[in-house]
C-alpha atoms as a PDB file:
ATOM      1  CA  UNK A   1       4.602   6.796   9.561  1.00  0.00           C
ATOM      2  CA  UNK A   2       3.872   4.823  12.626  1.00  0.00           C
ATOM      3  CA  UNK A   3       2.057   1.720  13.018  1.00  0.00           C
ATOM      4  CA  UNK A   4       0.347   0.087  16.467  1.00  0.00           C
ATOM      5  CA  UNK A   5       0.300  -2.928  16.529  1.00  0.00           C
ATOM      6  CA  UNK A   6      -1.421  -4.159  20.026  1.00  0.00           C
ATOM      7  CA  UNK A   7      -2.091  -6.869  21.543  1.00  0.00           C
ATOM      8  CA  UNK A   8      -3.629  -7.798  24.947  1.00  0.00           C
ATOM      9  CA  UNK A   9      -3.874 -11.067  27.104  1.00  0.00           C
ATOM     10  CA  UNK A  10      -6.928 -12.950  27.302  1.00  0.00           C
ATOM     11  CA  UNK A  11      -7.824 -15.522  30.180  1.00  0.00           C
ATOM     12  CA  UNK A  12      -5.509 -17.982  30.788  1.00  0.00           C
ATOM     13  CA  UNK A  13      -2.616 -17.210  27.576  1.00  0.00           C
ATOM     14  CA  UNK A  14       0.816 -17.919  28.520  1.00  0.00           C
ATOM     15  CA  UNK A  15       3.135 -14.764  28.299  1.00  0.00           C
ATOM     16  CA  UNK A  16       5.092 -16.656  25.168  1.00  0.00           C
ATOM     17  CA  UNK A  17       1.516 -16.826  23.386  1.00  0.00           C
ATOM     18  CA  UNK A  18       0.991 -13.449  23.795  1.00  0.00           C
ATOM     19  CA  UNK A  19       4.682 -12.992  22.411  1.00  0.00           C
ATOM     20  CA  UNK A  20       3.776 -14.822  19.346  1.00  0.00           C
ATOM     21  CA  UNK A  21       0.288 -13.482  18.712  1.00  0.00           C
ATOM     22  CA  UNK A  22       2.152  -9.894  18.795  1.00  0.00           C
ATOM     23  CA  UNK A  23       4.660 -11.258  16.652  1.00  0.00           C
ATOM     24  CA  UNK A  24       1.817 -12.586  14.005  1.00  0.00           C
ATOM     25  CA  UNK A  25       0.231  -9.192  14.054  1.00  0.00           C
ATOM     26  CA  UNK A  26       3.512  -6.973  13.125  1.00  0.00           C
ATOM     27  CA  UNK A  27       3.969  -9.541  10.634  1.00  0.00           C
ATOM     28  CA  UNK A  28       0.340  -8.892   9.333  1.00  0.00           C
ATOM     29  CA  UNK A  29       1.388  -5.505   9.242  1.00  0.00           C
ATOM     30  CA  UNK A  30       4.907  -5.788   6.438  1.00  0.00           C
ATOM     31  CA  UNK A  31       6.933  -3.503   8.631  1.00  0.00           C
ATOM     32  CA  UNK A  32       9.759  -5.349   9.303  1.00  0.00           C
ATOM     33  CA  UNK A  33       9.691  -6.583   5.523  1.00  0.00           C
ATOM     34  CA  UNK A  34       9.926  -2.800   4.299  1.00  0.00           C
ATOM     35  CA  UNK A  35      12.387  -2.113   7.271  1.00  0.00           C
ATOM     36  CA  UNK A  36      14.634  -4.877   5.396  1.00  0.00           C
ATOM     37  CA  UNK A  37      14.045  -4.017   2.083  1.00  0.00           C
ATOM     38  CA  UNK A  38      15.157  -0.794   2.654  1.00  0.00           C
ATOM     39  CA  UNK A  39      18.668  -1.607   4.445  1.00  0.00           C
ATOM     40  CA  UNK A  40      20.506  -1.736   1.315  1.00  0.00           C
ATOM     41  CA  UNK A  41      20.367   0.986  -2.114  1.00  0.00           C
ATOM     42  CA  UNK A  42      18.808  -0.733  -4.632  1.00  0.00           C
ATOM     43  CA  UNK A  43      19.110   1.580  -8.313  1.00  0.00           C
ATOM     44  CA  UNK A  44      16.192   1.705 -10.279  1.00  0.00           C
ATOM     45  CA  UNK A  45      16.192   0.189 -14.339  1.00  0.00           C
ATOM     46  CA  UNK A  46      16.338   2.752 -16.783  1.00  0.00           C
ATOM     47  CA  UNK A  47      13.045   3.621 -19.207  1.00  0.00           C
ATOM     48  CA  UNK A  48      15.012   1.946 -22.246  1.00  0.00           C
ATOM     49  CA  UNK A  49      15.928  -1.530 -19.960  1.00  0.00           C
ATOM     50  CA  UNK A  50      12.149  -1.517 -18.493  1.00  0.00           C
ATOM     51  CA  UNK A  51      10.903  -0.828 -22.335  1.00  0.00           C
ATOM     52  CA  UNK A  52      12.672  -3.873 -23.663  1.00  0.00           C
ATOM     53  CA  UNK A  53      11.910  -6.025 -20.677  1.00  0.00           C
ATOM     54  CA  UNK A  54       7.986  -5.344 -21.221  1.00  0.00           C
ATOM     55  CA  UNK A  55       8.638  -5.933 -25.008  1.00  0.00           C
ATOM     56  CA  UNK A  56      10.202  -9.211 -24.841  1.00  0.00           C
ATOM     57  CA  UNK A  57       7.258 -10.636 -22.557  1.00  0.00           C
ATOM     58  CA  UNK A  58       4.771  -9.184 -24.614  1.00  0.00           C
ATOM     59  CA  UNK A  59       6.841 -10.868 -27.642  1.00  0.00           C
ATOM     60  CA  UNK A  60       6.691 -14.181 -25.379  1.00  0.00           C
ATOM     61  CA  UNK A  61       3.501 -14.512 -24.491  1.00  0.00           C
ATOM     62  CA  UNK A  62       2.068 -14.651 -27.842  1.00  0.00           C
ATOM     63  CA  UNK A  63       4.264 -16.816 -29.028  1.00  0.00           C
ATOM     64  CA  UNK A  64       3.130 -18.843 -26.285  1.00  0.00           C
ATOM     65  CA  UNK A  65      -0.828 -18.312 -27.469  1.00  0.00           C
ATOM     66  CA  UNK A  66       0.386 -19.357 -30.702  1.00  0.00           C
ATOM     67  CA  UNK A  67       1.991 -22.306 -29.412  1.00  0.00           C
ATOM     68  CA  UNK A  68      -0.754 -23.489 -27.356  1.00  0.00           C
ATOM     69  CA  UNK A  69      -3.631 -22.677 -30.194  1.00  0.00           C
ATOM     70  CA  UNK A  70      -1.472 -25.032 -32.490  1.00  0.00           C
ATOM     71  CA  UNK A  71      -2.088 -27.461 -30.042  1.00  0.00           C
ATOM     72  CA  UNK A  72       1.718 -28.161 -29.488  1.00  0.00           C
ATOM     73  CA  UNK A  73       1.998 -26.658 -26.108  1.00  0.00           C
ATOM     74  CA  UNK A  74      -0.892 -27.850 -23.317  1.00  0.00           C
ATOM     75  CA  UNK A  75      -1.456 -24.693 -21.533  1.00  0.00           C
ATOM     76  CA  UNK A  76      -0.428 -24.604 -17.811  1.00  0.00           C
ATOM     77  CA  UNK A  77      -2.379 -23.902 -14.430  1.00  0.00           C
ATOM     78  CA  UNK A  78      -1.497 -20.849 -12.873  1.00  0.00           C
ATOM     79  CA  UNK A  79      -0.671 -20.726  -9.322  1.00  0.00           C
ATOM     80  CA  UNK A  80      -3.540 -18.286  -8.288  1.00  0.00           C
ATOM     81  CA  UNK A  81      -5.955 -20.625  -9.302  1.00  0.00           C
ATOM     82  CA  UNK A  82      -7.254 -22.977  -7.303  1.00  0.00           C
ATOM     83  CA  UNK A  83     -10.594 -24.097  -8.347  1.00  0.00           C
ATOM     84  CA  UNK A  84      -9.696 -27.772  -6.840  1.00  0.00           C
ATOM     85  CA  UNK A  85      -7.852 -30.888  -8.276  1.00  0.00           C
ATOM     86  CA  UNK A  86      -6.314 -30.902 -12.107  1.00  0.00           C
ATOM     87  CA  UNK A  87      -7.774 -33.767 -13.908  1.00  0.00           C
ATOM     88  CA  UNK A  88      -5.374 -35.742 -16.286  1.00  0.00           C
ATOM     89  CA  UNK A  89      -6.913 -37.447 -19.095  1.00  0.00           C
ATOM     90  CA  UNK A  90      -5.639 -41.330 -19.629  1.00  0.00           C
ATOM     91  CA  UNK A  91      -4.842 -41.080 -23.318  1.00  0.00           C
ATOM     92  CA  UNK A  92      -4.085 -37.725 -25.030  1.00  0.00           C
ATOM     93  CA  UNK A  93      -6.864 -36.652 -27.579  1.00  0.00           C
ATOM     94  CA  UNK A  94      -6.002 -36.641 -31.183  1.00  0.00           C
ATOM     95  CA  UNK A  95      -6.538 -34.232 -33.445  1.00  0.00           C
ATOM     96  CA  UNK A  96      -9.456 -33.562 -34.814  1.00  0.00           C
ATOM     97  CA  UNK A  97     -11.273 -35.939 -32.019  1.00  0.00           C
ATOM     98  CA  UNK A  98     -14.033 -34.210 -30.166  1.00  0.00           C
ATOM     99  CA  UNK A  99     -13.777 -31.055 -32.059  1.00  0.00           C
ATOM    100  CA  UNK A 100     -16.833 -29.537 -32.980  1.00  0.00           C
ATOM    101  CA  UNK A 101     -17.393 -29.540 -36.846  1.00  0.00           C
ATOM    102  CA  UNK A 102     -17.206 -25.636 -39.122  1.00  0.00           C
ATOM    103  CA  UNK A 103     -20.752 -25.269 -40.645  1.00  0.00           C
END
């Protein structure tokens, strides 16, 4: 597998900025991250230990759903999303107060 990663000069760039922009771009690329990763043997989980794991989140995040359709849990932002600032309210909102009414 190789990778090129080139770079030229353009007008009036100082060698060291030409250094850095090269540096940027093999960056861009995740060589040296995969060259690193792959310094030391890292063994694999088993099926039964990757089973369980995936069990116990599943198990977790509905308790979670539960917790936060009760109402005793506000649900949290995740990282990913950033749609812009979180509003607070002043007061929290009792129960039953602008719910909308079963018909």
């Amino acid at each position: 597998m190789s990778i090129n990663a080139e770079v030229t000069k353009s007008g009036n760039e100082s060698p060291i900025a030409t250094i850095r922009k090269f540096s940027r771009k093999v960056q861009g690329t995740g060589l040296v991250r995969s060259v690193r990763g792959g310094r030391y043997y890292t063994r694999s989980s088993s099926k039964i230990v990757k089973k369980k794991r995936a069990l116990k989140m599943i198990e977790r995040r509905a308790k979670y759903q539960q917790l936060v359709k009760e109402g005793k849990v506000v649900e949290r932002q995740r990282h990913g999303a950033r749609r812009g600032p979180v509003r607070q309210e002043s007061a929290p909102a009792r129960l039953g107060e602008n719910t909308p009414i079963a018909r």
